[in-house]
PDB file of N, CA and C in Angstrom:
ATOM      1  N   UNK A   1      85.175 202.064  46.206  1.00  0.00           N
ATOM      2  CA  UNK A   1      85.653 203.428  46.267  1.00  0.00           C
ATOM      3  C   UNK A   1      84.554 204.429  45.918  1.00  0.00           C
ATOM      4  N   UNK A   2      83.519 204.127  44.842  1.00  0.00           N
ATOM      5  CA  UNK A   2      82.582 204.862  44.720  1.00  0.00           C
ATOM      6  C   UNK A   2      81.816 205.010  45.902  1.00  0.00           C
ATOM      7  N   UNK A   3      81.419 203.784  46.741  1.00  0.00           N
ATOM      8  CA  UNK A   3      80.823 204.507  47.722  1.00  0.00           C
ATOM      9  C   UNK A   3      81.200 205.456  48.454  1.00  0.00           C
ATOM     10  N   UNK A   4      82.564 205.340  49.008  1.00  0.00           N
ATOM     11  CA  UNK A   4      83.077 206.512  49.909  1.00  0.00           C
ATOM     12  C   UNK A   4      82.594 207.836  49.686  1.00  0.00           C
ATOM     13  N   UNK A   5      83.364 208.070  47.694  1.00  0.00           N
ATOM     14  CA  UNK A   5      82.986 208.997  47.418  1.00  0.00           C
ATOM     15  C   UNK A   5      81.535 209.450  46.981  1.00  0.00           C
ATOM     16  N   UNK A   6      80.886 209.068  47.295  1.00  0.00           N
ATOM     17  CA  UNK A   6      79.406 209.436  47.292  1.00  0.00           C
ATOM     18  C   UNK A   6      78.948 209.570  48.814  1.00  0.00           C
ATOM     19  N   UNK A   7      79.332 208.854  49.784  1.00  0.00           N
ATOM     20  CA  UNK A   7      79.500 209.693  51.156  1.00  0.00           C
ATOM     21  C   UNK A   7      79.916 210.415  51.190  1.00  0.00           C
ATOM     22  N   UNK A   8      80.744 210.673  50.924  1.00  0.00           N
ATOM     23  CA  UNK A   8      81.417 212.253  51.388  1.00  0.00           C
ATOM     24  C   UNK A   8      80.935 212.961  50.624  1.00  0.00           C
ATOM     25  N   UNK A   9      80.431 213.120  49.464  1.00  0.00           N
ATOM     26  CA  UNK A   9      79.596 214.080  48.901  1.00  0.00           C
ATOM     27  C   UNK A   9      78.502 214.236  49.623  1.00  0.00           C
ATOM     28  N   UNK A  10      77.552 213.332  50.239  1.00  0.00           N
ATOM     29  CA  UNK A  10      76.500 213.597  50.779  1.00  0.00           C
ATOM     30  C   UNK A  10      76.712 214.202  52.302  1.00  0.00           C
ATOM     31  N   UNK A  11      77.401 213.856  53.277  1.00  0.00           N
ATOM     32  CA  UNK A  11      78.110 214.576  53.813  1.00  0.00           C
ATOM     33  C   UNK A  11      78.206 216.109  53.508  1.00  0.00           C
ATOM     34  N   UNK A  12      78.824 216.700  52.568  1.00  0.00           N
ATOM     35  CA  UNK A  12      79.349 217.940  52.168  1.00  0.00           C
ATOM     36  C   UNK A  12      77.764 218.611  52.429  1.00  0.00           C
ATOM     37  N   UNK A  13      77.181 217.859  51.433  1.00  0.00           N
ATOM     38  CA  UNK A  13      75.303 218.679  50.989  1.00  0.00           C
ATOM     39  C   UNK A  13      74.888 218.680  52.779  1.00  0.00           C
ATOM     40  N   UNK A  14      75.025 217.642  53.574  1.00  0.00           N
ATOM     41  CA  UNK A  14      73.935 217.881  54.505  1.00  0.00           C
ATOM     42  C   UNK A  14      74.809 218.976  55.864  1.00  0.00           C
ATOM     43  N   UNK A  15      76.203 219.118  54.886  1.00  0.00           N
ATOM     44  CA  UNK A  15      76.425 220.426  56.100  1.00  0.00           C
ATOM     45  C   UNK A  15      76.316 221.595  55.799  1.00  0.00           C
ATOM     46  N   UNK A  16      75.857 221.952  54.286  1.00  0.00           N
ATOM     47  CA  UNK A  16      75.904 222.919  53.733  1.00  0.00           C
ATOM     48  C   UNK A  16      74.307 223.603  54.120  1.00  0.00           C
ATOM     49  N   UNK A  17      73.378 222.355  54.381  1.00  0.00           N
ATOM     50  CA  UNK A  17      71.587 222.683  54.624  1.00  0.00           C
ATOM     51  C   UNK A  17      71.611 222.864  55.646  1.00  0.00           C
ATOM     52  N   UNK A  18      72.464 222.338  56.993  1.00  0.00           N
ATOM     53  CA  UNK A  18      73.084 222.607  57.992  1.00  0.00           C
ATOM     54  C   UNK A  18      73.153 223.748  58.306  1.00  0.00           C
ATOM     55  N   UNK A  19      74.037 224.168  57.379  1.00  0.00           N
ATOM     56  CA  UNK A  19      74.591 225.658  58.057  1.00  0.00           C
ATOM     57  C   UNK A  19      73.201 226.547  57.359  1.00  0.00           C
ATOM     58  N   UNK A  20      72.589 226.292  55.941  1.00  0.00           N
ATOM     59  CA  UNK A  20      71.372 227.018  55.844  1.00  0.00           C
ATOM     60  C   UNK A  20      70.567 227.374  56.927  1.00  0.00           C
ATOM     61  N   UNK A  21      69.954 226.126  57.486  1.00  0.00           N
ATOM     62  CA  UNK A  21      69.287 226.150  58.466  1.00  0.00           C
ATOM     63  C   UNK A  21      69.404 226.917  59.501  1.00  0.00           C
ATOM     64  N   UNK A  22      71.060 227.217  59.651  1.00  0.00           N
ATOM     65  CA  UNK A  22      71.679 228.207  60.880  1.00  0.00           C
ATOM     66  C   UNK A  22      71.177 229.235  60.923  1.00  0.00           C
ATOM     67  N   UNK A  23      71.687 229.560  59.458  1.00  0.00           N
ATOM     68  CA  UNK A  23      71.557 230.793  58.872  1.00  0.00           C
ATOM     69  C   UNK A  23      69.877 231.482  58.970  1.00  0.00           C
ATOM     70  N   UNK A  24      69.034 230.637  58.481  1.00  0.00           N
ATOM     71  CA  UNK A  24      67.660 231.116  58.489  1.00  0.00           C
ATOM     72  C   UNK A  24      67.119 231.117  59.929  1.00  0.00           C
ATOM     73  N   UNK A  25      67.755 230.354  60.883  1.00  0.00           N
ATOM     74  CA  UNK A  25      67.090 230.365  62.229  1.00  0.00           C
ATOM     75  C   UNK A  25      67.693 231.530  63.050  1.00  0.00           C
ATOM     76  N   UNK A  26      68.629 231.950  62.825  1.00  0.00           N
ATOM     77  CA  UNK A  26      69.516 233.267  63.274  1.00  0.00           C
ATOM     78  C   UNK A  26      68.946 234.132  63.133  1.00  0.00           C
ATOM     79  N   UNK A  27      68.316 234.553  61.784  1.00  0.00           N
ATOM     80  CA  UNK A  27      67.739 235.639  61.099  1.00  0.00           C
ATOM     81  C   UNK A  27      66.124 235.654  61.321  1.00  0.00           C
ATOM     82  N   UNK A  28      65.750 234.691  61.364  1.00  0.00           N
ATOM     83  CA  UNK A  28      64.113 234.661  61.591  1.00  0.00           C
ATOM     84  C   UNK A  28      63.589 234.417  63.129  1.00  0.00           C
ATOM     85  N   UNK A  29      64.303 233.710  63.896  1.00  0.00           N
ATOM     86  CA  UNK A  29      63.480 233.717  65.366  1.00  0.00           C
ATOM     87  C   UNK A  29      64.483 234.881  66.525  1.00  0.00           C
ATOM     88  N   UNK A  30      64.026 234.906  67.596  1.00  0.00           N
ATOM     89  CA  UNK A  30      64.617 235.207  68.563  1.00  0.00           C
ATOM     90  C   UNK A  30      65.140 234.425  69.828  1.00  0.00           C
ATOM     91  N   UNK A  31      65.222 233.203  69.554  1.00  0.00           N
ATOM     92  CA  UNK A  31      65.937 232.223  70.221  1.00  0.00           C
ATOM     93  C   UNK A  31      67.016 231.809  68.999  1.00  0.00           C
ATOM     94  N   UNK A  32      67.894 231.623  70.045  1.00  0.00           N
ATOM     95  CA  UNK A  32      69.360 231.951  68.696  1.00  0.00           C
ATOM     96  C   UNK A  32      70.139 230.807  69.634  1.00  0.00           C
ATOM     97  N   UNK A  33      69.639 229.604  70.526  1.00  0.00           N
ATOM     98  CA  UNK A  33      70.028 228.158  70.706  1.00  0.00           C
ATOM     99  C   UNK A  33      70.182 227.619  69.091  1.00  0.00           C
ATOM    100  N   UNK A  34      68.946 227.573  69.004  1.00  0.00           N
ATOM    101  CA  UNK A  34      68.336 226.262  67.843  1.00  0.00           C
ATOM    102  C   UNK A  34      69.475 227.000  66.653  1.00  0.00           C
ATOM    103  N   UNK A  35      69.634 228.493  66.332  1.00  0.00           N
ATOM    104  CA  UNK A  35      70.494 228.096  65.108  1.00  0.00           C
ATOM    105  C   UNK A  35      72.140 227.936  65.413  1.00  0.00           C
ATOM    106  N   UNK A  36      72.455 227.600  66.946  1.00  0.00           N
ATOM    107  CA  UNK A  36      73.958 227.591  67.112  1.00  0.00           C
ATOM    108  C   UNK A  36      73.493 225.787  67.154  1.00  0.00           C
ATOM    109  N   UNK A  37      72.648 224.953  67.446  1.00  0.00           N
ATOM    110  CA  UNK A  37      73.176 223.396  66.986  1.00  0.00           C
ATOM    111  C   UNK A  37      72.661 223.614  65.647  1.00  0.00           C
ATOM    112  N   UNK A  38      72.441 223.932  65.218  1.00  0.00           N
ATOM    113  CA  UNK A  38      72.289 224.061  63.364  1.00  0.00           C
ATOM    114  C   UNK A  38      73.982 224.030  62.860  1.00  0.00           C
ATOM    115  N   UNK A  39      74.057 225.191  63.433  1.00  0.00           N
ATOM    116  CA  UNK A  39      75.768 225.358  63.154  1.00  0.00           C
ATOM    117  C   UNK A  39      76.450 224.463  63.523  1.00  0.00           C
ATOM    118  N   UNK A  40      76.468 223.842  64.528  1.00  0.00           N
ATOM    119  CA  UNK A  40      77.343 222.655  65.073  1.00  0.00           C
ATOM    120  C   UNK A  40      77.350 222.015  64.155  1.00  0.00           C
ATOM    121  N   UNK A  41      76.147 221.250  64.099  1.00  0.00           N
ATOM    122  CA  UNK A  41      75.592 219.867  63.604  1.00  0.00           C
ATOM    123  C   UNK A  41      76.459 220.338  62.000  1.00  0.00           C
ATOM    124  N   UNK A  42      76.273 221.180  61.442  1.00  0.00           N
ATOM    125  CA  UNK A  42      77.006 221.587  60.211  1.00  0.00           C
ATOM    126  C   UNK A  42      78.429 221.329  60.428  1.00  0.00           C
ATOM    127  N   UNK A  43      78.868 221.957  61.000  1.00  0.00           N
ATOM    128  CA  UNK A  43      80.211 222.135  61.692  1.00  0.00           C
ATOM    129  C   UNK A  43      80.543 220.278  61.950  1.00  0.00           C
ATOM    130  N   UNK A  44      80.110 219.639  62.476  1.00  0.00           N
ATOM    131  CA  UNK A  44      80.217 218.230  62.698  1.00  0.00           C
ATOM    132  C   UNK A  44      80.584 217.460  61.102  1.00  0.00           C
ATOM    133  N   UNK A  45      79.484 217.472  60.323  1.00  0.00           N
ATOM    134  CA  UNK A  45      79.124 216.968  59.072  1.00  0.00           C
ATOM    135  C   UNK A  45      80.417 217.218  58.355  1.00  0.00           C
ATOM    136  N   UNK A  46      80.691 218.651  58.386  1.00  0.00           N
ATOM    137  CA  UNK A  46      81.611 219.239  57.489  1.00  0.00           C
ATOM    138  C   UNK A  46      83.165 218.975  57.807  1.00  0.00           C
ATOM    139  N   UNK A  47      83.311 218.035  58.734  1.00  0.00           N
ATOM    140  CA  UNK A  47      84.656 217.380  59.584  1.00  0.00           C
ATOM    141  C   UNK A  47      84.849 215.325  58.895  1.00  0.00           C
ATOM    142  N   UNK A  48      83.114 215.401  59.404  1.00  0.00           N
ATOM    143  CA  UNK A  48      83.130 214.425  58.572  1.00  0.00           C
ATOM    144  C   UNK A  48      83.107 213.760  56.980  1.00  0.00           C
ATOM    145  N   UNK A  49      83.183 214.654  56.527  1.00  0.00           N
ATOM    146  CA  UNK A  49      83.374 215.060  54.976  1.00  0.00           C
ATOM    147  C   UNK A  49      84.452 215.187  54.977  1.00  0.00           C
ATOM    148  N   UNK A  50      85.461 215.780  55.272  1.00  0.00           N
ATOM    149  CA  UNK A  50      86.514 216.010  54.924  1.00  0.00           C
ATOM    150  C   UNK A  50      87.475 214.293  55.565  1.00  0.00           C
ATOM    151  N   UNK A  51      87.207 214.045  56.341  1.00  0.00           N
ATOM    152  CA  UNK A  51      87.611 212.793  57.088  1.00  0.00           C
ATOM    153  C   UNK A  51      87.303 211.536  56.324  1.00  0.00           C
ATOM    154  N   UNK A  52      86.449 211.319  55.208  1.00  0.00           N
ATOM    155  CA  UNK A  52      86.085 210.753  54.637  1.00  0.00           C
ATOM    156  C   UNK A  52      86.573 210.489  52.970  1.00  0.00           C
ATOM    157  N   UNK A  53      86.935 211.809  53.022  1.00  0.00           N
ATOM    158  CA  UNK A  53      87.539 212.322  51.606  1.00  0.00           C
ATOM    159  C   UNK A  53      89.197 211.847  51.816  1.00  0.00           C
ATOM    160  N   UNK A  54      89.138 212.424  52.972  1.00  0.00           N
ATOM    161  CA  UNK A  54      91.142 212.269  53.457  1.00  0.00           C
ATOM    162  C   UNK A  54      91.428 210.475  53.123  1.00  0.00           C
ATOM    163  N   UNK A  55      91.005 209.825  53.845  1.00  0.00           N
ATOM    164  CA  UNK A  55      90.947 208.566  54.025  1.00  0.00           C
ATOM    165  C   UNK A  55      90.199 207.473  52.159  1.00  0.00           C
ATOM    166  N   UNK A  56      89.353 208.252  51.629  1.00  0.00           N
ATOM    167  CA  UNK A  56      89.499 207.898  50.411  1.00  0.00           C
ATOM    168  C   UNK A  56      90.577 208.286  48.909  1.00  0.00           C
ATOM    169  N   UNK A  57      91.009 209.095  49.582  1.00  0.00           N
ATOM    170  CA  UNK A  57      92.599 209.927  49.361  1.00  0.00           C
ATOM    171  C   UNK A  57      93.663 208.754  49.536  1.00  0.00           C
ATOM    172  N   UNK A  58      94.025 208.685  50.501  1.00  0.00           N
ATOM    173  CA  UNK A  58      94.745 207.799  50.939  1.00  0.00           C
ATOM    174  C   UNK A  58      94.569 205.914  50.920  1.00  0.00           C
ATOM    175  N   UNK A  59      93.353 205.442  50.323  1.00  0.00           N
ATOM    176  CA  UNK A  59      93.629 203.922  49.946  1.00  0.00           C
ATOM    177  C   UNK A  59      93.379 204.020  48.328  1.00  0.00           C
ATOM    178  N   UNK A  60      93.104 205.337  47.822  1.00  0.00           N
ATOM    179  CA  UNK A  60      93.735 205.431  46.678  1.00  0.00           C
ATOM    180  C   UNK A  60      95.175 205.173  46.354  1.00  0.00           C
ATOM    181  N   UNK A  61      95.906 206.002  46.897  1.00  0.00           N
ATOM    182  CA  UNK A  61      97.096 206.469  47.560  1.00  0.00           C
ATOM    183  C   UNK A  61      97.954 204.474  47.365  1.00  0.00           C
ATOM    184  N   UNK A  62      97.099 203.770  48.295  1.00  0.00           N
ATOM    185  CA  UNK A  62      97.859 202.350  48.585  1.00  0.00           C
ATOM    186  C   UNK A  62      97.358 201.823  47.515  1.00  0.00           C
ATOM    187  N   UNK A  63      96.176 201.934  46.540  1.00  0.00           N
ATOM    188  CA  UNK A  63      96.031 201.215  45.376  1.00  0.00           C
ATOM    189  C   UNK A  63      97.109 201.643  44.323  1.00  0.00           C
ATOM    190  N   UNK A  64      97.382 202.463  44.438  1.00  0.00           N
ATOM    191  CA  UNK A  64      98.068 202.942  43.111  1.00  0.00           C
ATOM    192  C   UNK A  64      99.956 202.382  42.935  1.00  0.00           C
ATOM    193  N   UNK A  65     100.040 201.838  44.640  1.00  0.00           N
ATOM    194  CA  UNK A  65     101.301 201.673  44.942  1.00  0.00           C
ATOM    195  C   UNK A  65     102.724 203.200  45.339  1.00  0.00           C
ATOM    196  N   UNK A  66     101.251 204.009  45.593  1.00  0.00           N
ATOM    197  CA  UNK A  66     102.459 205.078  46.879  1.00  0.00           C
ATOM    198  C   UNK A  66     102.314 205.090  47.849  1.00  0.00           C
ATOM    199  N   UNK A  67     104.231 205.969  47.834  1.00  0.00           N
ATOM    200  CA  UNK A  67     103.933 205.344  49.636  1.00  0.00           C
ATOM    201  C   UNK A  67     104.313 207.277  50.096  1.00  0.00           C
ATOM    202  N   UNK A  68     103.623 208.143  49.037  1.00  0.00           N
ATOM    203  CA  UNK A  68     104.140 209.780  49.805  1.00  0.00           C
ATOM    204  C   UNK A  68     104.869 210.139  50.081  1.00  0.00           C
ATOM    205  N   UNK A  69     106.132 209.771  49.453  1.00  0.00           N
ATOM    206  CA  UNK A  69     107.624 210.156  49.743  1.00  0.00           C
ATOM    207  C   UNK A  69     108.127 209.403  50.897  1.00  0.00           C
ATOM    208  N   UNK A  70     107.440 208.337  51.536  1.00  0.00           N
ATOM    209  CA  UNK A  70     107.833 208.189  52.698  1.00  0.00           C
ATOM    210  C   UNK A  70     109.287 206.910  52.009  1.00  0.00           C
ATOM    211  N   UNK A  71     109.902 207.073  52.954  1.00  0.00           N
ATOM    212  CA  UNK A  71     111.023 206.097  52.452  1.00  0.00           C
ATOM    213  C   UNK A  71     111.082 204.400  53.408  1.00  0.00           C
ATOM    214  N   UNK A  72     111.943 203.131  52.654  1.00  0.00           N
ATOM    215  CA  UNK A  72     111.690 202.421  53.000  1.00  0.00           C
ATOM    216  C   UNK A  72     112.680 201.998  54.458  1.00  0.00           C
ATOM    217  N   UNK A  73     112.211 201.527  55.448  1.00  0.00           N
ATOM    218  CA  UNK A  73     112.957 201.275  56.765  1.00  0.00           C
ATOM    219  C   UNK A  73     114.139 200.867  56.804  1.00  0.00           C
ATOM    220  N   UNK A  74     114.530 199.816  55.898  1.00  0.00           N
ATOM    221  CA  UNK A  74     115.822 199.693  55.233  1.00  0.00           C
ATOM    222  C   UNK A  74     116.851 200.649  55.212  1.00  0.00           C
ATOM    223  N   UNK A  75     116.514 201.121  54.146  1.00  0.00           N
ATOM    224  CA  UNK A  75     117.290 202.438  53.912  1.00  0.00           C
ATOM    225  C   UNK A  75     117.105 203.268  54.663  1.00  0.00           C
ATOM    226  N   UNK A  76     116.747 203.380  55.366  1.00  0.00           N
ATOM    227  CA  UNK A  76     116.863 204.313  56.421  1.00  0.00           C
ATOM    228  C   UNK A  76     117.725 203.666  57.839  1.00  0.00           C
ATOM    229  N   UNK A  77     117.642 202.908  57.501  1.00  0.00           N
ATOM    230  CA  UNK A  77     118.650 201.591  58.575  1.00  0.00           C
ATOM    231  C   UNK A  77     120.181 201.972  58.378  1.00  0.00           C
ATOM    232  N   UNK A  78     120.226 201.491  56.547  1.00  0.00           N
ATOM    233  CA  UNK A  78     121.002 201.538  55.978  1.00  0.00           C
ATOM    234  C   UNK A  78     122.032 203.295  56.437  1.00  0.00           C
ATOM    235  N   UNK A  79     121.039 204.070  56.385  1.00  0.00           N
ATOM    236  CA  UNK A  79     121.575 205.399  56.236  1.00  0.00           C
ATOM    237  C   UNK A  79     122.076 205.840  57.675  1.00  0.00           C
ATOM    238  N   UNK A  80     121.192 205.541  58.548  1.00  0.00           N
ATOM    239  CA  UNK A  80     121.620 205.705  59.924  1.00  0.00           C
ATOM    240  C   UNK A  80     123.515 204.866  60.220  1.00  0.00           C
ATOM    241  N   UNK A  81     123.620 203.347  59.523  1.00  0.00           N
ATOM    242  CA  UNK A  81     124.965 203.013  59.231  1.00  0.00           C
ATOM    243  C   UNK A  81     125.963 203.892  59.071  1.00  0.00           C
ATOM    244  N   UNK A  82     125.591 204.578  57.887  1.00  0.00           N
ATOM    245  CA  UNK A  82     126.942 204.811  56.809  1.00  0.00           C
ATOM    246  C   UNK A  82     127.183 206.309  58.123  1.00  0.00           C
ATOM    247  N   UNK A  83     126.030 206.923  58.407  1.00  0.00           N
ATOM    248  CA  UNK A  83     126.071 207.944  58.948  1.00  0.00           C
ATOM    249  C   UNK A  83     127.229 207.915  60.878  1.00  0.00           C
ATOM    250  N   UNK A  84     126.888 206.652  61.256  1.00  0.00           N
ATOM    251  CA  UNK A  84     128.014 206.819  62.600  1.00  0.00           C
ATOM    252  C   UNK A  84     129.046 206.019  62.295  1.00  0.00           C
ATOM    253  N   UNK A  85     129.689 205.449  61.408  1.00  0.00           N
ATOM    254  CA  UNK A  85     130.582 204.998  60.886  1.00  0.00           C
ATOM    255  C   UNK A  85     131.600 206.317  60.718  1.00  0.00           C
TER     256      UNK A  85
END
């Protein structure tokens, strides 16, 4: 689990230099390509960070033994019963 979360931290940092990079290439040249894939490539990173985080969220989530309110098929079997009866 530590690794994840140390990906996704690193992740976070390299979209944040990312978008620096945008930022300084916007402002300093006059070709304004190079800082819109700056932005992307940020924009990318910063999806994958969060996608990474979500998903280490969630086998937390199954270690801990939840299931997110979700209910069990059973009972929901069960309930669909009592309900056209």
């Amino acid at each position: 689990m530590k690794k994840e979360k140390f990906s996704s931290t690193l992740y976070y940092v390299a979209s944040v230099l990312f978008f620096l990079s945008a930022i300084i290439s916007f402002v300093s040249s006059k070709t304004y390509y190079l800082g819109g894939m700056w932005l992307a490539l940020g924009a990318t990173f910063l999806c994958l960070a969060s996608t990474y985080k979500n998903n280490e969220e969630e086998s937390e989530d199954e270690d801990n033994g939840e299931n997110n309110g979700e209910s069990n098929s059973n009972e929901v079997g069960k309930e669909n019963e009592n309900i056209s009866k």
